[in-house]
C-alpha atoms as a PDB file:
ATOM      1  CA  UNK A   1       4.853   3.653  10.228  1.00  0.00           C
ATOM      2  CA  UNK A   2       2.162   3.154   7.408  1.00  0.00           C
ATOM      3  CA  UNK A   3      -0.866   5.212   7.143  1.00  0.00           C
ATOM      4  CA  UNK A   4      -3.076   3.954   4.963  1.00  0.00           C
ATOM      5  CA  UNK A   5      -5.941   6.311   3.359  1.00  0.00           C
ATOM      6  CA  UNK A   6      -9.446   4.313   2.006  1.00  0.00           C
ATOM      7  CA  UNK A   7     -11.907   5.884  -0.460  1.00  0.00           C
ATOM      8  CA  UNK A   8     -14.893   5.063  -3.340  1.00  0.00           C
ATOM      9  CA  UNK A   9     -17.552   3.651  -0.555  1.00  0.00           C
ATOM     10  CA  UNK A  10     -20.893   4.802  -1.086  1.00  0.00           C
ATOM     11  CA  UNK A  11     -24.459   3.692  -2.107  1.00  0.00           C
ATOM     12  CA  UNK A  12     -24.801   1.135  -4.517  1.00  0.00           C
ATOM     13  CA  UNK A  13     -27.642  -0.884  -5.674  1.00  0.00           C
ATOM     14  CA  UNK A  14     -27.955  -4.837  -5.620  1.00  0.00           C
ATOM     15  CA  UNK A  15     -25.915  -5.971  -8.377  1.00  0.00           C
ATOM     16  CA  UNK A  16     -23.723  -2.818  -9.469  1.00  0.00           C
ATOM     17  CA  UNK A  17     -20.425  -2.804  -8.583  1.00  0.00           C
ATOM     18  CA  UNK A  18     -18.009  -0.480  -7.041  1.00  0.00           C
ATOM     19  CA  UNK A  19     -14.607  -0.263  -6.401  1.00  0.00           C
ATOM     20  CA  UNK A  20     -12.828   0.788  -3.370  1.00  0.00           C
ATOM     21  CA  UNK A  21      -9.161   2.644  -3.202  1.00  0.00           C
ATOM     22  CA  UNK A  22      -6.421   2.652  -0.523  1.00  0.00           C
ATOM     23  CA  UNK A  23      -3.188   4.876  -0.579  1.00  0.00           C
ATOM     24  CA  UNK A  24      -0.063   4.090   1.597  1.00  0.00           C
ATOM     25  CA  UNK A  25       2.010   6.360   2.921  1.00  0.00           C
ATOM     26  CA  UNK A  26       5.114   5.348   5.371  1.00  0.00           C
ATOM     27  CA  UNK A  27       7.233   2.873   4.935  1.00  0.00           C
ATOM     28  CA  UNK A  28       5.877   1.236   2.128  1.00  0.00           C
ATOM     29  CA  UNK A  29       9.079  -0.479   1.076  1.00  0.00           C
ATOM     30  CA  UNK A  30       8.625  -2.378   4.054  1.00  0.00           C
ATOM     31  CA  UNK A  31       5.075  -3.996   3.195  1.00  0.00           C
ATOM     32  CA  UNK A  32       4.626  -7.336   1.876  1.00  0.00           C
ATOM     33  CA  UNK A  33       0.319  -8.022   2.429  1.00  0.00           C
ATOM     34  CA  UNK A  34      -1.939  -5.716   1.971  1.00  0.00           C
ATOM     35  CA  UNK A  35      -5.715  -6.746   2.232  1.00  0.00           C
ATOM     36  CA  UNK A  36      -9.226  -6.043   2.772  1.00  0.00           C
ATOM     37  CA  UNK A  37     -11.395  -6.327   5.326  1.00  0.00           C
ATOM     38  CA  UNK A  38     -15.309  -5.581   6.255  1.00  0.00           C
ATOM     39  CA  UNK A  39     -17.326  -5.229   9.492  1.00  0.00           C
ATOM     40  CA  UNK A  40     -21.331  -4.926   9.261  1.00  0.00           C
ATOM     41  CA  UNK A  41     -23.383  -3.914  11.857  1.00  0.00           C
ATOM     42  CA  UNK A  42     -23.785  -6.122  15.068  1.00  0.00           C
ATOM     43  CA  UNK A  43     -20.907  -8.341  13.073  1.00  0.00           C
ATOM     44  CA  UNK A  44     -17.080  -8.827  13.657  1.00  0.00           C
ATOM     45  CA  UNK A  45     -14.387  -7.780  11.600  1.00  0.00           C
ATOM     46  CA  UNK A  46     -13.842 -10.407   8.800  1.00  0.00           C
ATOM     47  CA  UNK A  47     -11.277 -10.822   5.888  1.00  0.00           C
ATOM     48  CA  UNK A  48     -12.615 -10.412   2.137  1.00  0.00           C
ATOM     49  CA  UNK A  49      -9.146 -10.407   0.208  1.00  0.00           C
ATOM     50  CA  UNK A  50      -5.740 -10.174   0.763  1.00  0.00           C
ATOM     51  CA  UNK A  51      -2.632  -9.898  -1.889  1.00  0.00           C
ATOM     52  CA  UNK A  52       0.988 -10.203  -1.429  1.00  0.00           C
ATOM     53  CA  UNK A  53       2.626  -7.120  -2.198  1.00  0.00           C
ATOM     54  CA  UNK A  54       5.564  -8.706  -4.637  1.00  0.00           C
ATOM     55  CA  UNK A  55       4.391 -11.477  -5.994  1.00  0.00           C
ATOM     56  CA  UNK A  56       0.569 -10.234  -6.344  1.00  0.00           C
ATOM     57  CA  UNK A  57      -0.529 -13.719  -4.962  1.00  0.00           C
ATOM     58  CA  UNK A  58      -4.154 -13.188  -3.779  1.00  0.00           C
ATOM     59  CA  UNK A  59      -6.312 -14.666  -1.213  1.00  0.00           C
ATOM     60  CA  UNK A  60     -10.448 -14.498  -0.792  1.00  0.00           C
ATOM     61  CA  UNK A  61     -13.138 -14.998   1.087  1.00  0.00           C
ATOM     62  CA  UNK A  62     -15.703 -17.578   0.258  1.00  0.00           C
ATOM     63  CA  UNK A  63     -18.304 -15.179   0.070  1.00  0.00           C
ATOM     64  CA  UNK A  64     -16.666 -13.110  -2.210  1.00  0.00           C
ATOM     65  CA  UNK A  65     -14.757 -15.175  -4.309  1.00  0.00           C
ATOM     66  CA  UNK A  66     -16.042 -14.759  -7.921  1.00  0.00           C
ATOM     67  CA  UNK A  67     -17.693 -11.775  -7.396  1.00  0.00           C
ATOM     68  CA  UNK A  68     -14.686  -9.449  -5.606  1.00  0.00           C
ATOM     69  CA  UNK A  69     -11.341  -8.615  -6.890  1.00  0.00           C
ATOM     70  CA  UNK A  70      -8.250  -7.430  -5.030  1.00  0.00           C
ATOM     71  CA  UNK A  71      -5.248  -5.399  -7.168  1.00  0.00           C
ATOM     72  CA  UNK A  72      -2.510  -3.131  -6.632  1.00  0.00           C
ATOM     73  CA  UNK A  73      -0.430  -0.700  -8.098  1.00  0.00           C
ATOM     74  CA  UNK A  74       3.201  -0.996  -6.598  1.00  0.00           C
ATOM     75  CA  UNK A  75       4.395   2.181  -7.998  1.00  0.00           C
ATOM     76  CA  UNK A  76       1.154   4.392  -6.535  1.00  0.00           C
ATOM     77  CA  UNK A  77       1.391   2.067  -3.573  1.00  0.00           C
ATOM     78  CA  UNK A  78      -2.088   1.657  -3.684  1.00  0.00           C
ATOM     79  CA  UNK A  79      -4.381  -1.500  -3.568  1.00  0.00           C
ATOM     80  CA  UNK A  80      -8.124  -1.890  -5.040  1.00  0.00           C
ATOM     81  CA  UNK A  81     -10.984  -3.649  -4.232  1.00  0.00           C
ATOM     82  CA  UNK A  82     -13.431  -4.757  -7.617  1.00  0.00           C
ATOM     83  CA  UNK A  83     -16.620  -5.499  -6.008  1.00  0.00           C
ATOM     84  CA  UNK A  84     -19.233  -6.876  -8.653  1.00  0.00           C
ATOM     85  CA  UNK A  85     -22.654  -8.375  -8.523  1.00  0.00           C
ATOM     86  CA  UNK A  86     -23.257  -7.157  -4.913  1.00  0.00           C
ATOM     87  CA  UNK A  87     -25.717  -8.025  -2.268  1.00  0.00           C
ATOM     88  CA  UNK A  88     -27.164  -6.229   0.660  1.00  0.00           C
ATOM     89  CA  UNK A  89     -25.258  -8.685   2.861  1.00  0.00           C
ATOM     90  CA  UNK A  90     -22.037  -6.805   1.867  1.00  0.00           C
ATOM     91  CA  UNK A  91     -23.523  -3.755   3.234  1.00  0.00           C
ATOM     92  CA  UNK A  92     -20.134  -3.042   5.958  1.00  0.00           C
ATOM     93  CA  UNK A  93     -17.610  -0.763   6.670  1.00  0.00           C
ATOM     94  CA  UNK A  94     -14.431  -1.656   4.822  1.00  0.00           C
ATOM     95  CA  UNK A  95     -11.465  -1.552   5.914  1.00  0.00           C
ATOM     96  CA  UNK A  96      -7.604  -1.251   4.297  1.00  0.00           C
ATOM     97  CA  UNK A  97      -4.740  -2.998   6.092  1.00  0.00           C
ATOM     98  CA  UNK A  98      -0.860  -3.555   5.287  1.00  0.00           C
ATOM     99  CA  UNK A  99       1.885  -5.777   6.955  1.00  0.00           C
ATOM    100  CA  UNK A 100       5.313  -5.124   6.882  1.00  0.00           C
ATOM    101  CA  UNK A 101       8.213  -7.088   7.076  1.00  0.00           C
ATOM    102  CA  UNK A 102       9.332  -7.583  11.082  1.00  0.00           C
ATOM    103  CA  UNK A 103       5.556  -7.086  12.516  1.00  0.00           C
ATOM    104  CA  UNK A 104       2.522  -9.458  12.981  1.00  0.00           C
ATOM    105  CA  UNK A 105      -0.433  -6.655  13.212  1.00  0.00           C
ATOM    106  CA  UNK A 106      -1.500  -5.071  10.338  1.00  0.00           C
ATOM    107  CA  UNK A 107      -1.912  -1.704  10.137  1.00  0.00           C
ATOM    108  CA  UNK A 108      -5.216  -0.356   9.190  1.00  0.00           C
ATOM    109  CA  UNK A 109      -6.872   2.666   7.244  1.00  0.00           C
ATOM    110  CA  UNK A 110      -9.747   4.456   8.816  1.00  0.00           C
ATOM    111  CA  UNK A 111     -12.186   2.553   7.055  1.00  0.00           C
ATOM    112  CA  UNK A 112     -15.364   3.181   4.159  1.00  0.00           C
ATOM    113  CA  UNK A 113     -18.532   2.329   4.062  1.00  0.00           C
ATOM    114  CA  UNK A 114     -20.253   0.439   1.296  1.00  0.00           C
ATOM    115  CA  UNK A 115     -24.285   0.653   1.346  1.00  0.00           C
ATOM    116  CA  UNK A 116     -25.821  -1.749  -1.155  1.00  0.00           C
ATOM    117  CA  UNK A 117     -29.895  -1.135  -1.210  1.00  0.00           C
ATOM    118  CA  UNK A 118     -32.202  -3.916  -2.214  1.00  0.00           C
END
């Protein structure tokens, strides 16, 4: 019922930044979180950010927190992810997700990966 679209991963050096996209599609009058996620090689999935669709309330991971910013645009119905100072250790695949109102899951984009080089 949402499709959700991820772009702007790449190669980035230690210390740039970058900044990651995701477009919903669906029924995105029906989402209330949307959030990011990352999974590195030999890792599991983990949360870096989420953000409350309406009120823009925002969540982070420790690890990111300071250094990682998570936006959206209601009337695009798109979300961001501001990733600054970076570190190898963020190398991952990252991955968009919504909730909507009446369902647990979330619903998740196809993912992007994010290289950072030493």
């Amino acid at each position: 019922q949402v499709q959700l679209v991820e772009s702007g991963g790449g190669l980035v050096q230690a210390g740039g930044s970058q900044r990651l996209s995701c477009a919903a599609s669906g029924r995105t009058s029906m989402m209330y979180v949307m959030g990011w996620f990352r999974q590195a090689p030999g890792k599991e999935r983990e949360v870096v950010a989420t953000i409350h669709w309406s009120s823009d309330s925002t969540t982070y991971a420790d690890f990111v927190k300071g250094r990682f910013t998570i936006s959206n645009n209601n009337a695009k119905n798109t979300v961001y992810l501001q990733m600054n100072s970076l570190r190898p250790d963020d190398t991952a695949v990252y991955y968009c997700a919504a909730r909507v109102l009446g369902r647990l899951a979330y619903y998740w984009g196809q993912g992007t990966q994010v290289t950072v080089s030493s």
